[in-house]
C-alpha atoms as a PDB file:
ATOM      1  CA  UNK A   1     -41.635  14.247 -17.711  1.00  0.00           C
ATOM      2  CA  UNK A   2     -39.250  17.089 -18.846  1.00  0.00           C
ATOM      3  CA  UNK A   3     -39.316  20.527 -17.034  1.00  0.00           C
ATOM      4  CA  UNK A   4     -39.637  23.669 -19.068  1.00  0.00           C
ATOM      5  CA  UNK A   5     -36.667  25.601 -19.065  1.00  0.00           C
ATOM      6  CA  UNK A   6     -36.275  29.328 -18.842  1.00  0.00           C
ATOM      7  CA  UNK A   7     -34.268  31.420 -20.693  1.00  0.00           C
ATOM      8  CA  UNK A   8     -31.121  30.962 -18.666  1.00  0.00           C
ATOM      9  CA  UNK A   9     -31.302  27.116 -19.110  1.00  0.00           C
ATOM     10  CA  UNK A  10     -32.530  26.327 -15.312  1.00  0.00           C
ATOM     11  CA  UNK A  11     -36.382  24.749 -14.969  1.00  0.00           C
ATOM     12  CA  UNK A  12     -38.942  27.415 -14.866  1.00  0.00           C
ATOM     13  CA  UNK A  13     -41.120  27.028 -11.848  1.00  0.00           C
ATOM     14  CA  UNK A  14     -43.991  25.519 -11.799  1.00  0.00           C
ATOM     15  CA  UNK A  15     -47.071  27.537  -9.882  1.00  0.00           C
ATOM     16  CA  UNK A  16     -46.145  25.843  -6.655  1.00  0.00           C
ATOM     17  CA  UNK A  17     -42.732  26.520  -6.869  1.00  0.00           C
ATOM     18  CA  UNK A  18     -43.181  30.010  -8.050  1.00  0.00           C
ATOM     19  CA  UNK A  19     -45.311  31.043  -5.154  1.00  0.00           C
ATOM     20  CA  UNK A  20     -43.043  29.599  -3.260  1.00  0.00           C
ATOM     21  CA  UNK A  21     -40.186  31.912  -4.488  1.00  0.00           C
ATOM     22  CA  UNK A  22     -42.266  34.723  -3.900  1.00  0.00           C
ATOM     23  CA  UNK A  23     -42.966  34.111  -0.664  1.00  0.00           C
ATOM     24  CA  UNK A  24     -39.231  33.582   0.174  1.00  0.00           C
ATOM     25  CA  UNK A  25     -38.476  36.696  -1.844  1.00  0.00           C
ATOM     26  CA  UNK A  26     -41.158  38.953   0.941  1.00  0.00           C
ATOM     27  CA  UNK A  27     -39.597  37.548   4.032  1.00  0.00           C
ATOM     28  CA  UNK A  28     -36.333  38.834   2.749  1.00  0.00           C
ATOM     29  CA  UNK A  29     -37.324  41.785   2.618  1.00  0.00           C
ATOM     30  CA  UNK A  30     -38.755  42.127   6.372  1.00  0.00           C
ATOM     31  CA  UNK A  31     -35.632  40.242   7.250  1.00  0.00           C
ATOM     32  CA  UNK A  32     -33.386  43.078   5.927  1.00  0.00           C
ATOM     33  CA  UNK A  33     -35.674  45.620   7.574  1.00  0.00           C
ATOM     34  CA  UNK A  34     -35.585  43.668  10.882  1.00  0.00           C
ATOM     35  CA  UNK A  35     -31.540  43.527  10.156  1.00  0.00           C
ATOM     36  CA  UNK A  36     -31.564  47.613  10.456  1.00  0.00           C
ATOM     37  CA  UNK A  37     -33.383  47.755  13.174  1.00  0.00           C
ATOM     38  CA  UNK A  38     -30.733  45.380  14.995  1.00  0.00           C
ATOM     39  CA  UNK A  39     -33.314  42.438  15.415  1.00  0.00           C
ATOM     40  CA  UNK A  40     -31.976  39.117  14.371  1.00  0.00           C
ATOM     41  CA  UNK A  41     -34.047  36.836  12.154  1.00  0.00           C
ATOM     42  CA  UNK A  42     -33.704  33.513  10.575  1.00  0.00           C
ATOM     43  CA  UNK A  43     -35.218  31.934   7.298  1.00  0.00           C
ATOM     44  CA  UNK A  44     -36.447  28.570   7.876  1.00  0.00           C
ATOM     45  CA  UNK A  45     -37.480  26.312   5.357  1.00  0.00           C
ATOM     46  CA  UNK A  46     -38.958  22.923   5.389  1.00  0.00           C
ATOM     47  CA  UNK A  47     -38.533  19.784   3.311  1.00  0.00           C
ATOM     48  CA  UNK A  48     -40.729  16.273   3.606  1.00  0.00           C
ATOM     49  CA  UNK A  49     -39.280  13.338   2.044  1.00  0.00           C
ATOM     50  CA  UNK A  50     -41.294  10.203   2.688  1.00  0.00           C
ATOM     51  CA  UNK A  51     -40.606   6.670   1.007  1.00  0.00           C
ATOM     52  CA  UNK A  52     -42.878   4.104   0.330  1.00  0.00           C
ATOM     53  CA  UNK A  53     -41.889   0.659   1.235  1.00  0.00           C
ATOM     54  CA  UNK A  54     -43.290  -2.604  -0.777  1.00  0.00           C
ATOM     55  CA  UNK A  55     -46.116  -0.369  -2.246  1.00  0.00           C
ATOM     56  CA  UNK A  56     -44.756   0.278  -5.531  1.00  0.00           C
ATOM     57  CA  UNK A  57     -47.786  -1.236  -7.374  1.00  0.00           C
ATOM     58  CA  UNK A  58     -50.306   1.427  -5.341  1.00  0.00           C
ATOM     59  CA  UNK A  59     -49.139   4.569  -6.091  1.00  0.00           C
ATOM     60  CA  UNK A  60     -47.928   5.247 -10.407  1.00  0.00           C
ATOM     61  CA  UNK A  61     -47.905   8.441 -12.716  1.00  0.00           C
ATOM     62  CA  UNK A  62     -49.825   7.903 -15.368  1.00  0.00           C
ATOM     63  CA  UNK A  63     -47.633   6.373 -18.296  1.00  0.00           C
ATOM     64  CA  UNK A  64     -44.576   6.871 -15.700  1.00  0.00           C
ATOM     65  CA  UNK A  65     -42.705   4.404 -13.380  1.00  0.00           C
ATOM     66  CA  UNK A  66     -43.739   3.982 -10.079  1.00  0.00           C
ATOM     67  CA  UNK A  67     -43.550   5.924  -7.582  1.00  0.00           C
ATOM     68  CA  UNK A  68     -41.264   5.355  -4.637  1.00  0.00           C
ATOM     69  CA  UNK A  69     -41.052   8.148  -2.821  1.00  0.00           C
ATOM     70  CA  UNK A  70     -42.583  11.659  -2.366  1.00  0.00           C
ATOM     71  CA  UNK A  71     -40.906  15.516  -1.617  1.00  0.00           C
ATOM     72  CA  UNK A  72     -42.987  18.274  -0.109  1.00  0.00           C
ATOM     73  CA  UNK A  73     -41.631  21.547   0.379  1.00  0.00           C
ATOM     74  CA  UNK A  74     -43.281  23.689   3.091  1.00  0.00           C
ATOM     75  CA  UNK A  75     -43.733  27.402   2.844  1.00  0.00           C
ATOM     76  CA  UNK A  76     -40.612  29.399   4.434  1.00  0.00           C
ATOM     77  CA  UNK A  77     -41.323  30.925   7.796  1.00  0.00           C
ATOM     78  CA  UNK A  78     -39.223  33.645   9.213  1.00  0.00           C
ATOM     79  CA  UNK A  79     -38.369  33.415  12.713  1.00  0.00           C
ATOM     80  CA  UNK A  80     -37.235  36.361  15.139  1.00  0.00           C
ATOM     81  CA  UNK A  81     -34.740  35.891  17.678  1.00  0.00           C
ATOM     82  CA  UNK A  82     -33.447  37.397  20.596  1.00  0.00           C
ATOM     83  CA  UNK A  83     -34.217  39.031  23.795  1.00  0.00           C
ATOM     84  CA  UNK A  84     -38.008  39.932  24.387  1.00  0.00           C
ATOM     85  CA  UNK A  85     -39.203  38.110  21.025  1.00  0.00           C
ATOM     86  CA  UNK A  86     -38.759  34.771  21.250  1.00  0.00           C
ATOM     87  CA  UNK A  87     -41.766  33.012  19.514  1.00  0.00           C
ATOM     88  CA  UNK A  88     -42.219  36.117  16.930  1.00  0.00           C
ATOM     89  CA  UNK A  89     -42.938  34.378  13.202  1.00  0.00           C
ATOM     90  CA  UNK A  90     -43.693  35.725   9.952  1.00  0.00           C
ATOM     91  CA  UNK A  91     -45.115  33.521   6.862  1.00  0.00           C
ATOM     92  CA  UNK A  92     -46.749  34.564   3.898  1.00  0.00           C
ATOM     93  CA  UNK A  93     -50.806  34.287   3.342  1.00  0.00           C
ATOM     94  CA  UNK A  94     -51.792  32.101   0.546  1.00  0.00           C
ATOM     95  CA  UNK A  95     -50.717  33.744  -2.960  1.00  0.00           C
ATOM     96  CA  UNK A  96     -47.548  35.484  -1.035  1.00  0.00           C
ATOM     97  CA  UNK A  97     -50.154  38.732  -0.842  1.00  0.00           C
ATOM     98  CA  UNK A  98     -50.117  39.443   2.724  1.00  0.00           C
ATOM     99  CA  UNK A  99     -47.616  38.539   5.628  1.00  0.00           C
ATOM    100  CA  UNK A 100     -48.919  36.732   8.388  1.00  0.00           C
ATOM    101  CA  UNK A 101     -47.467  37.508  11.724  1.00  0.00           C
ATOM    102  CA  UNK A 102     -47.606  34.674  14.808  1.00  0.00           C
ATOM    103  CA  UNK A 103     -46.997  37.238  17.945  1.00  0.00           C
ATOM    104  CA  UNK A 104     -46.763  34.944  21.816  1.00  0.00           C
ATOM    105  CA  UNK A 105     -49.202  37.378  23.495  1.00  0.00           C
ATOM    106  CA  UNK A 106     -51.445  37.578  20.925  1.00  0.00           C
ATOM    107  CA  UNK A 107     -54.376  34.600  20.654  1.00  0.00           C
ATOM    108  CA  UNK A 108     -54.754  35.386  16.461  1.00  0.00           C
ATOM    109  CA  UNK A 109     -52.358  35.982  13.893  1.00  0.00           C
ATOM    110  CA  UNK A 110     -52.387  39.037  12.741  1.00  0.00           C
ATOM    111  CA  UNK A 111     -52.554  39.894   8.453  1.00  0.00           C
ATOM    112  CA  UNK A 112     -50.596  42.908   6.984  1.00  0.00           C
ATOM    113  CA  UNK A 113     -50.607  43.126   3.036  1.00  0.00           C
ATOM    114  CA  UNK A 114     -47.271  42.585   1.309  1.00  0.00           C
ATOM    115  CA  UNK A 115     -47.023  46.069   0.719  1.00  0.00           C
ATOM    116  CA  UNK A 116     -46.261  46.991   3.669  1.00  0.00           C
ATOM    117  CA  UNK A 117     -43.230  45.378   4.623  1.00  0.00           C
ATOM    118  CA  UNK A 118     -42.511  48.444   7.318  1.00  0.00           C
ATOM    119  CA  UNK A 119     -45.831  47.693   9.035  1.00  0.00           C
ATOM    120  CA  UNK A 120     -44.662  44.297  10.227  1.00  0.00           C
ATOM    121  CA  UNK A 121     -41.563  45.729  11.630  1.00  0.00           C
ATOM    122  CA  UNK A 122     -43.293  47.612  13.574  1.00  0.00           C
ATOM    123  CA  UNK A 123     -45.348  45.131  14.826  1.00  0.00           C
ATOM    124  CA  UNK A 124     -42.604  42.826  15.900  1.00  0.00           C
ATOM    125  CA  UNK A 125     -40.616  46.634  17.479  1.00  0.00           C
ATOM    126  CA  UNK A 126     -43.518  46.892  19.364  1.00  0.00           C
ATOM    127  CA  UNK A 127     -43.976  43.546  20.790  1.00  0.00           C
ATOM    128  CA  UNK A 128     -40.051  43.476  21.911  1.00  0.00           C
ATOM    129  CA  UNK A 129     -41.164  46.321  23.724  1.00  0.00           C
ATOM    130  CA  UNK A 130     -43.855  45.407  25.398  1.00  0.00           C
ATOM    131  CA  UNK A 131     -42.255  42.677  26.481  1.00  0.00           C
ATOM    132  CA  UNK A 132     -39.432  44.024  28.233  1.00  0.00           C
ATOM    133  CA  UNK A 133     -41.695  46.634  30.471  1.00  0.00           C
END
């Protein structure tokens, strides 16, 4: 199977992938807002590779060999460190249209849209600061 190529020669992406970028692309931008704010963050991103052994007649593309192994790629969390916000993520909502932000002290996640890049900032300020009182 041959990947379609954009105009710069490199495989476009498919839907997956694209989301994927797009996603990646958000938590940058909370990551450089964090970065002003002096709050360290990390991008994290997660690959599963998993082989099959002595199965190679169960699992085939159509018309294709067989399959031997598999690749996954997870979407990219972004996790806050430091002082008073340990346990602080943020990962995008399905479609990269909202951020979703994991806070310790809070039971549910909480949703802000992807607009609004400030408003999780915020968020993660404020919990830093409740923590510390």
């Amino acid at each position: 199977m041959s990947a379609m190529r954009g105009s710069k020669g490199r495989p476009s992406p498919s839907g997956d992938e694209a989301v994927m970028d797009a996603q990646g692309k958000a938590l940058i931008v909370v990551q450089r807002l964090l970065r002003k704010q002096g709050i360290r963050a990390r991008r994290d991103h997660t690959i599963s590779l998993g082989l099959f052994a002595n199965r190679v007649d169960t699992v085939r593309h159509p018309g294709g060999p067989p399959l031997r192994s598999w690749l996954t790629h997870c979407p990219p969390v972004l996790v806050v460190t430091g002082e008073g916000r340990r346990g602080v993520t943020v990962t995008m909502g399905p479609g990269a249209d909202c951020y979703v932000i994991s806070l310790p002290d809070v039971s549910e996640s909480l949703s802000v849209d992807r607009e609004q890049p400030g408003q999780v900032v915020d968020l993660i300020v404020a919990a830093g600061t409740t923590a510390t009182a």
